[in-house]
N, C-alpha and C. Protein backbone atom coordinates (compact mmCIF):
# COMPACT_ATOMS: atom_id res chain seq x y z
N UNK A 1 -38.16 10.26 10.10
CA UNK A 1 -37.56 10.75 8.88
C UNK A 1 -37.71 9.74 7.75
N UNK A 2 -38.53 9.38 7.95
CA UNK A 2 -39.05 7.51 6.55
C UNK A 2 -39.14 8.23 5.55
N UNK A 3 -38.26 7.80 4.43
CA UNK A 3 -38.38 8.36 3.29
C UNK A 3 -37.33 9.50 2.81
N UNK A 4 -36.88 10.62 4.01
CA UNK A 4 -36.05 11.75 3.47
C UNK A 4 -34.88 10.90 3.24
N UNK A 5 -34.15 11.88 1.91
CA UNK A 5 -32.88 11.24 1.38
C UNK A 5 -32.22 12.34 1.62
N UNK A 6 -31.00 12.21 1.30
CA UNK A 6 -29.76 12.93 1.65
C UNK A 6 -28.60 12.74 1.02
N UNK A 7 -28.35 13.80 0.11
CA UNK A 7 -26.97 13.85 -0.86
C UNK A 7 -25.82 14.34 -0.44
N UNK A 8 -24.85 13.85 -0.22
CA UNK A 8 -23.23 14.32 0.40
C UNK A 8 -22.31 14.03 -0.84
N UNK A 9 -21.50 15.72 -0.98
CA UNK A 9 -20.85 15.49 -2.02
C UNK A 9 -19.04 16.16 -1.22
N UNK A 10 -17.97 15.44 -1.43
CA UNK A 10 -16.89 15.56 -0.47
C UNK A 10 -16.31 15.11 -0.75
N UNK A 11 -14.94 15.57 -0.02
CA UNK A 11 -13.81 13.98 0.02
C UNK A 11 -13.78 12.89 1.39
N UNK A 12 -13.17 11.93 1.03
CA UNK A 12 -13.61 10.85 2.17
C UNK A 12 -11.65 10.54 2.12
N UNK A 13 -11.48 10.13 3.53
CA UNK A 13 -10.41 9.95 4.00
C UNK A 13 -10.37 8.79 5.43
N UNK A 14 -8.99 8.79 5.33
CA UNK A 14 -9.13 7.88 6.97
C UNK A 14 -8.18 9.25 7.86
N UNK A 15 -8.57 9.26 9.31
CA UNK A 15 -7.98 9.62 10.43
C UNK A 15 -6.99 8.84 10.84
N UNK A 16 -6.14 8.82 11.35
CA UNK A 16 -5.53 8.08 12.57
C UNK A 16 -5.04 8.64 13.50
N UNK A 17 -5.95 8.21 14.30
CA UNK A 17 -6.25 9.21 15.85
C UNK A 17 -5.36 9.02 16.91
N UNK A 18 -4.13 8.99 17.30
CA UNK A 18 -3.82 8.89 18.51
C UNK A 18 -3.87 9.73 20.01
N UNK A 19 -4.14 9.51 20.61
CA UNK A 19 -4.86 10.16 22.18
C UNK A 19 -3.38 9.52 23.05
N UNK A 20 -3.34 10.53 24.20
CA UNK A 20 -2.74 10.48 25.31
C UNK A 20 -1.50 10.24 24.62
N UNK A 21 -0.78 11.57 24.31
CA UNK A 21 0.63 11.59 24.01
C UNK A 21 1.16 12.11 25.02
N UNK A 22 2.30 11.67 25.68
CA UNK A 22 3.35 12.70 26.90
C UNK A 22 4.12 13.91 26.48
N UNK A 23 4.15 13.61 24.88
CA UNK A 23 5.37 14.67 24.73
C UNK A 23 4.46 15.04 22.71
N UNK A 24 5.52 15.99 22.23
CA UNK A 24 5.34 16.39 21.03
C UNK A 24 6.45 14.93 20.33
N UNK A 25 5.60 14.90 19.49
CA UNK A 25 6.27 14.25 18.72
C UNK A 25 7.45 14.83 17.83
N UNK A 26 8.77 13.69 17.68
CA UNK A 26 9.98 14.90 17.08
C UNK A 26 10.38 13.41 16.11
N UNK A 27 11.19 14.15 14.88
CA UNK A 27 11.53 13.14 13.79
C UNK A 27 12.78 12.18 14.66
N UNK A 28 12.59 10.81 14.74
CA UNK A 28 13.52 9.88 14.66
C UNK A 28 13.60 9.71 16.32
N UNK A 29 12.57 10.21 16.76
CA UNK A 29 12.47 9.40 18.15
C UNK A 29 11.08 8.90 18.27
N UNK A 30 10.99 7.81 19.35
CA UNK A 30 9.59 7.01 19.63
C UNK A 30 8.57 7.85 20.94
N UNK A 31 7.42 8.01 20.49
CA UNK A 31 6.95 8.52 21.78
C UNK A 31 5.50 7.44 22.07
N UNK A 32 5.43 7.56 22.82
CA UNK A 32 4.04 6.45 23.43
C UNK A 32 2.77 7.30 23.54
N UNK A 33 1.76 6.61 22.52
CA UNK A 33 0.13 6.77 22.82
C UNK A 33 -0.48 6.02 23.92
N UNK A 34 -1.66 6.61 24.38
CA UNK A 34 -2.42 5.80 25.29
C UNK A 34 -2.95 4.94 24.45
N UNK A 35 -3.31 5.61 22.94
CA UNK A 35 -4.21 4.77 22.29
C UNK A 35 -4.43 5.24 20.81
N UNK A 36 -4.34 4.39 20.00
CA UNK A 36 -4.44 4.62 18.74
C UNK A 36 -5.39 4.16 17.84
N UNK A 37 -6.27 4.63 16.81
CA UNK A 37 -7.58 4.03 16.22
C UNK A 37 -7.24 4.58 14.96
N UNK A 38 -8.29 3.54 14.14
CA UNK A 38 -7.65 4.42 12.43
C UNK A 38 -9.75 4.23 12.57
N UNK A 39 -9.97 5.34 11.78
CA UNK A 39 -11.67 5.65 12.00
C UNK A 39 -11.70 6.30 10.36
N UNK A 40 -13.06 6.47 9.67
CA UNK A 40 -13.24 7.14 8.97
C UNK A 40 -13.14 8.56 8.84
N UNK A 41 -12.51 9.46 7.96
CA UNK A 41 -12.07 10.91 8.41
C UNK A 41 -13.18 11.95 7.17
N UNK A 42 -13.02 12.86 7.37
CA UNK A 42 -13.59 13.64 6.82
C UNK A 42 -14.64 14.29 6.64
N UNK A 43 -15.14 15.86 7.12
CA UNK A 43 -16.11 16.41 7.33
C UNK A 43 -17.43 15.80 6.37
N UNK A 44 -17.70 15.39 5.22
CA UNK A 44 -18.73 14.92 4.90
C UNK A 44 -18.72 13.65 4.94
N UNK A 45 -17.73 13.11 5.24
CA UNK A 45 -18.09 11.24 5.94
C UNK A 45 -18.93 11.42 7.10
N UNK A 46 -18.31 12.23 8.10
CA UNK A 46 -18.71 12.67 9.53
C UNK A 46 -20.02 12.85 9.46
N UNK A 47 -20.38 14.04 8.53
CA UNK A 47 -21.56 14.64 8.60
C UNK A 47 -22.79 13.12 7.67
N UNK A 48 -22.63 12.84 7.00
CA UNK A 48 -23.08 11.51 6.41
C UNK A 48 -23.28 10.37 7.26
N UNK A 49 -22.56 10.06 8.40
CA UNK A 49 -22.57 9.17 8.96
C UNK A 49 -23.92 9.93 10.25
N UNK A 50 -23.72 11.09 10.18
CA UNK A 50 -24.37 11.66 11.39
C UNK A 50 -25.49 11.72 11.13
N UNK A 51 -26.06 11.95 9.65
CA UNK A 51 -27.57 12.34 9.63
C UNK A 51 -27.87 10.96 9.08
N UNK A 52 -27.32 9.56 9.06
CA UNK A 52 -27.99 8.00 8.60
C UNK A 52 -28.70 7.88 10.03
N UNK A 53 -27.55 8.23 11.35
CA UNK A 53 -28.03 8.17 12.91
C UNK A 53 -29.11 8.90 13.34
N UNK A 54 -29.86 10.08 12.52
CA UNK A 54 -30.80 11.28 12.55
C UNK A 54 -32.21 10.33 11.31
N UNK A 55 -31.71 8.96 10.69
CA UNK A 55 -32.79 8.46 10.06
C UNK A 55 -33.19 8.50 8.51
N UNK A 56 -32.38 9.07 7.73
CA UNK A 56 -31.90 9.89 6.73
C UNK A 56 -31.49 8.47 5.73
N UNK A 57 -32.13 8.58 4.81
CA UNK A 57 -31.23 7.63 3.43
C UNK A 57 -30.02 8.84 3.39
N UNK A 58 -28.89 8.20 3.16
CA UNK A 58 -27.81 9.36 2.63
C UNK A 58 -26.88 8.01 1.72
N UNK A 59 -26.62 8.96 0.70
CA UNK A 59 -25.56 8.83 -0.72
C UNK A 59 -24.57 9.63 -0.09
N UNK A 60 -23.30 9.37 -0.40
CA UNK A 60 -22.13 9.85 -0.49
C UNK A 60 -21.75 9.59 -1.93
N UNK A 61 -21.07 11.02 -2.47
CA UNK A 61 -20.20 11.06 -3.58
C UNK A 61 -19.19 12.08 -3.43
N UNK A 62 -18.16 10.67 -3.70
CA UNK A 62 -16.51 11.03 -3.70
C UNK A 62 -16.17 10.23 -4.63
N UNK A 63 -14.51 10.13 -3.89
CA UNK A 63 -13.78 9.69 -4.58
C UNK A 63 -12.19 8.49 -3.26
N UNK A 64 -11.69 7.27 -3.84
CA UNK A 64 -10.82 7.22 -3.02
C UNK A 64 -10.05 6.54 -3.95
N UNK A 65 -9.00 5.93 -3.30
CA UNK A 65 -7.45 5.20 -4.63
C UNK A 65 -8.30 3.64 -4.28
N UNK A 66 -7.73 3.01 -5.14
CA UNK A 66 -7.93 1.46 -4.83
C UNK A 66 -7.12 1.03 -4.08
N UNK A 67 -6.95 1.19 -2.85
CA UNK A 67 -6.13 0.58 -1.81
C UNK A 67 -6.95 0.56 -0.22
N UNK A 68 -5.51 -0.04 0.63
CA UNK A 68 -6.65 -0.57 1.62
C UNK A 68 -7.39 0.55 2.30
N UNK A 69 -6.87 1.55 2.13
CA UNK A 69 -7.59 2.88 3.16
C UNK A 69 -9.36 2.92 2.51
N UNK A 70 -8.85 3.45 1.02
CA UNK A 70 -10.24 2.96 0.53
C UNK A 70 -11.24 1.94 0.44
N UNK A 71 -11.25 0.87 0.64
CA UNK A 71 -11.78 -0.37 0.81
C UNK A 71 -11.82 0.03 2.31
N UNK A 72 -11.07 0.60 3.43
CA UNK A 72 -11.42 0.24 4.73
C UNK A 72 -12.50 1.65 4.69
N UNK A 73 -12.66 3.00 4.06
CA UNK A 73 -13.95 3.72 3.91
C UNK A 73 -14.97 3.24 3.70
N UNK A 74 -14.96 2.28 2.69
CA UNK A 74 -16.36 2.24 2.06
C UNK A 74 -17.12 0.90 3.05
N UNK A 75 -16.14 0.43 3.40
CA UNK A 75 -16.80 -0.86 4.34
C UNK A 75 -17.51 -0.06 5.44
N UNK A 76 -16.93 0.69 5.92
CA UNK A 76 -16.82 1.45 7.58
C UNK A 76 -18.33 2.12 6.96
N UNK A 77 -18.20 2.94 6.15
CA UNK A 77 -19.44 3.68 5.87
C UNK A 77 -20.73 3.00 5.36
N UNK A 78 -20.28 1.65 4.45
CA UNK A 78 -21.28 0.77 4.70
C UNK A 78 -22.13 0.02 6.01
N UNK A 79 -20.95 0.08 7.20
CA UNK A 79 -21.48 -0.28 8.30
C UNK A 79 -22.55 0.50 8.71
N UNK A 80 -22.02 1.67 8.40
CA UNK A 80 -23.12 3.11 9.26
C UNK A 80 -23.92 2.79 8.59
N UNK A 81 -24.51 2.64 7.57
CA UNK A 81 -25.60 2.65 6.93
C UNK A 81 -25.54 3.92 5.40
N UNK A 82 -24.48 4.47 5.04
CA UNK A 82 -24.19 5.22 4.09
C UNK A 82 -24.23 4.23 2.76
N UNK A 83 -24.97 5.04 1.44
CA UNK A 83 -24.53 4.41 0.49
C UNK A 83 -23.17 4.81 -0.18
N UNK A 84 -22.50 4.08 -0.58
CA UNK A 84 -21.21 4.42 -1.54
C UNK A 84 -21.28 3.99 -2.78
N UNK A 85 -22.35 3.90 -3.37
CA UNK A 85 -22.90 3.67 -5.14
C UNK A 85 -21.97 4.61 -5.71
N UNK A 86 -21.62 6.10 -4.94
CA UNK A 86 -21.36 6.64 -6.04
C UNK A 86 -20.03 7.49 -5.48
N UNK A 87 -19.23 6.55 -4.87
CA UNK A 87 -17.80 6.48 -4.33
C UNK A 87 -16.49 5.85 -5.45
N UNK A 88 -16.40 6.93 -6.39
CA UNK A 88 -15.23 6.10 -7.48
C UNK A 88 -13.72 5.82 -7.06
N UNK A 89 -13.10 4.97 -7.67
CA UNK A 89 -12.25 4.22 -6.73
C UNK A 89 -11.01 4.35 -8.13
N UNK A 90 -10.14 4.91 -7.48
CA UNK A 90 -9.07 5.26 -8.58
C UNK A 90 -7.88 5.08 -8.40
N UNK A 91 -7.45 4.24 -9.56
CA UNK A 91 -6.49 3.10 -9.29
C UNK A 91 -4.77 4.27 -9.80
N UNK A 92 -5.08 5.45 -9.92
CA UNK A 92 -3.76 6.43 -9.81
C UNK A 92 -3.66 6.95 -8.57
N UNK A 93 -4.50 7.22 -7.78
CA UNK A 93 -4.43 7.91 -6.87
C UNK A 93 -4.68 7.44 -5.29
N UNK A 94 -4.02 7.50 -4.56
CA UNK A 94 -3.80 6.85 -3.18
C UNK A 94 -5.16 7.86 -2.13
N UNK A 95 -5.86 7.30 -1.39
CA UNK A 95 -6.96 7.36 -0.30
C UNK A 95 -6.03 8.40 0.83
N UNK A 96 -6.63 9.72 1.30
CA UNK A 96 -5.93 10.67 1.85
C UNK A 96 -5.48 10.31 3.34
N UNK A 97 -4.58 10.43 4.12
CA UNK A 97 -4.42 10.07 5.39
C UNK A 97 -4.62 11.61 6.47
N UNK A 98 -5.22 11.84 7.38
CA UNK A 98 -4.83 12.64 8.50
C UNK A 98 -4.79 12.05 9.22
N UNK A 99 -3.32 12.39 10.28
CA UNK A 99 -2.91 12.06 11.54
C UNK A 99 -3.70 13.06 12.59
N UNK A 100 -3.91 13.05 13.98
CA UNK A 100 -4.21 13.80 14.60
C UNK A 100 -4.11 13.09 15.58
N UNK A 101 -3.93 13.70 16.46
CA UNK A 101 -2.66 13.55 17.59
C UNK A 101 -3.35 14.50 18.91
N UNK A 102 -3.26 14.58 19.81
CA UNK A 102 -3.90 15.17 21.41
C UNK A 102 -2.74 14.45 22.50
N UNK A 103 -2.33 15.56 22.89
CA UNK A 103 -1.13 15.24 24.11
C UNK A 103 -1.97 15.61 25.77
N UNK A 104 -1.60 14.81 26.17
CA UNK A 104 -1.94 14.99 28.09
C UNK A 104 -1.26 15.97 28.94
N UNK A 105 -0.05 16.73 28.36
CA UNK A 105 0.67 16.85 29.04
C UNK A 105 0.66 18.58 28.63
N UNK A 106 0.64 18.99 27.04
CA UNK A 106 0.57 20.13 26.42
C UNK A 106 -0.32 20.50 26.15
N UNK A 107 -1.73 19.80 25.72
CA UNK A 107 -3.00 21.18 26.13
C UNK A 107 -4.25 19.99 25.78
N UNK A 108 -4.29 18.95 26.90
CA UNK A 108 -5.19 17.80 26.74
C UNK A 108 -6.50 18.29 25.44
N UNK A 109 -7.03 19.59 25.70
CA UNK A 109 -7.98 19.72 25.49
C UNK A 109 -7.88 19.95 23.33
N UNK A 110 -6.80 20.50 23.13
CA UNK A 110 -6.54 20.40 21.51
C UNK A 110 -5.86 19.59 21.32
N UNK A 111 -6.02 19.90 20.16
CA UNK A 111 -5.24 18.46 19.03
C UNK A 111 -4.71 19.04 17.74
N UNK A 112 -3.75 18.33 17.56
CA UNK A 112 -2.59 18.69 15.97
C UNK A 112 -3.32 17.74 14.75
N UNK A 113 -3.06 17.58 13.50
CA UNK A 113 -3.95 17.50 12.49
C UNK A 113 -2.89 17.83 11.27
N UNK A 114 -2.72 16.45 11.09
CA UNK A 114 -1.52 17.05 9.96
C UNK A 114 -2.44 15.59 8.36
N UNK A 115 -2.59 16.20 7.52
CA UNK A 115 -2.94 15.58 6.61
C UNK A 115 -1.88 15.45 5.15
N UNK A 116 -2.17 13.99 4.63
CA UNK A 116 -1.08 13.15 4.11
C UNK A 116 -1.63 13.21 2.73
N UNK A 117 -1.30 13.37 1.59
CA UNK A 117 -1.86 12.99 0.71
C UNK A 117 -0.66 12.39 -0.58
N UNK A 118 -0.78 11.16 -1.63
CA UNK A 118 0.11 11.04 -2.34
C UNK A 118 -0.39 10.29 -3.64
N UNK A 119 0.31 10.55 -4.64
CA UNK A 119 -0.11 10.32 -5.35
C UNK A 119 0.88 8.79 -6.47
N UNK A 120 0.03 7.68 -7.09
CA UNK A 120 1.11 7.06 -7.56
C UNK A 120 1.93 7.00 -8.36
């Protein structure tokens, strides 16, 4: 693929993934993960990151807040090999969060997906 480029236009977010829950989570009690990761989120991060691995120059254009979520996107996607030239960084608006969550106990195989967004 030497040479093909690739334009992604989206929003970019972080995940934070926790796996192997025992129970549903309920307000104002603690429940235990097997394991927790904060990863880059969002269907055209995903898909961007997927076709750099397929050989692909790829641009991403979004948008994130100037904070650490954003700075931890653009690094992460710099790792993959994504450009973020044209990733604007906006100092009103806070970088989106989804939680998503997968229990062992209530249906290993899905997962809950609750997304955060705020503004300053």
């Amino acid at each position: 693929m030497s040479g093909a480029k690739v334009l992604v236009i989206g929003e970019l977010n972080v995940d934070i993934v926790a796996t192997g829950l025992r129970s549903a989570p309920e307000m104002g009690a603690e429940i235990l993960a097997e394991d927790c990761e904060l990863v880059v989120g969002s269907a055209s991060a995903i898909f961007a990151a997927g076709m750099t691995k397929l050989g692909y120059e790829v641009t991403l254009v979004s948008q994130v807040g100037r904070d650490y979520f954003g700075d931890f996107c653009i690094k992460k996607l710099r790792q993959l090999g994504v450009s973020t030239r044209y990733v604007a960084r906006k100092a009103d608006e806070r970088t989106g969060v989804t939680i998503a969550r997968s229990s062992l106990i209530l249906a290993p195989s899905r997962r809950s997906l609750q997304t955060l967004s705020t503004k300053r």
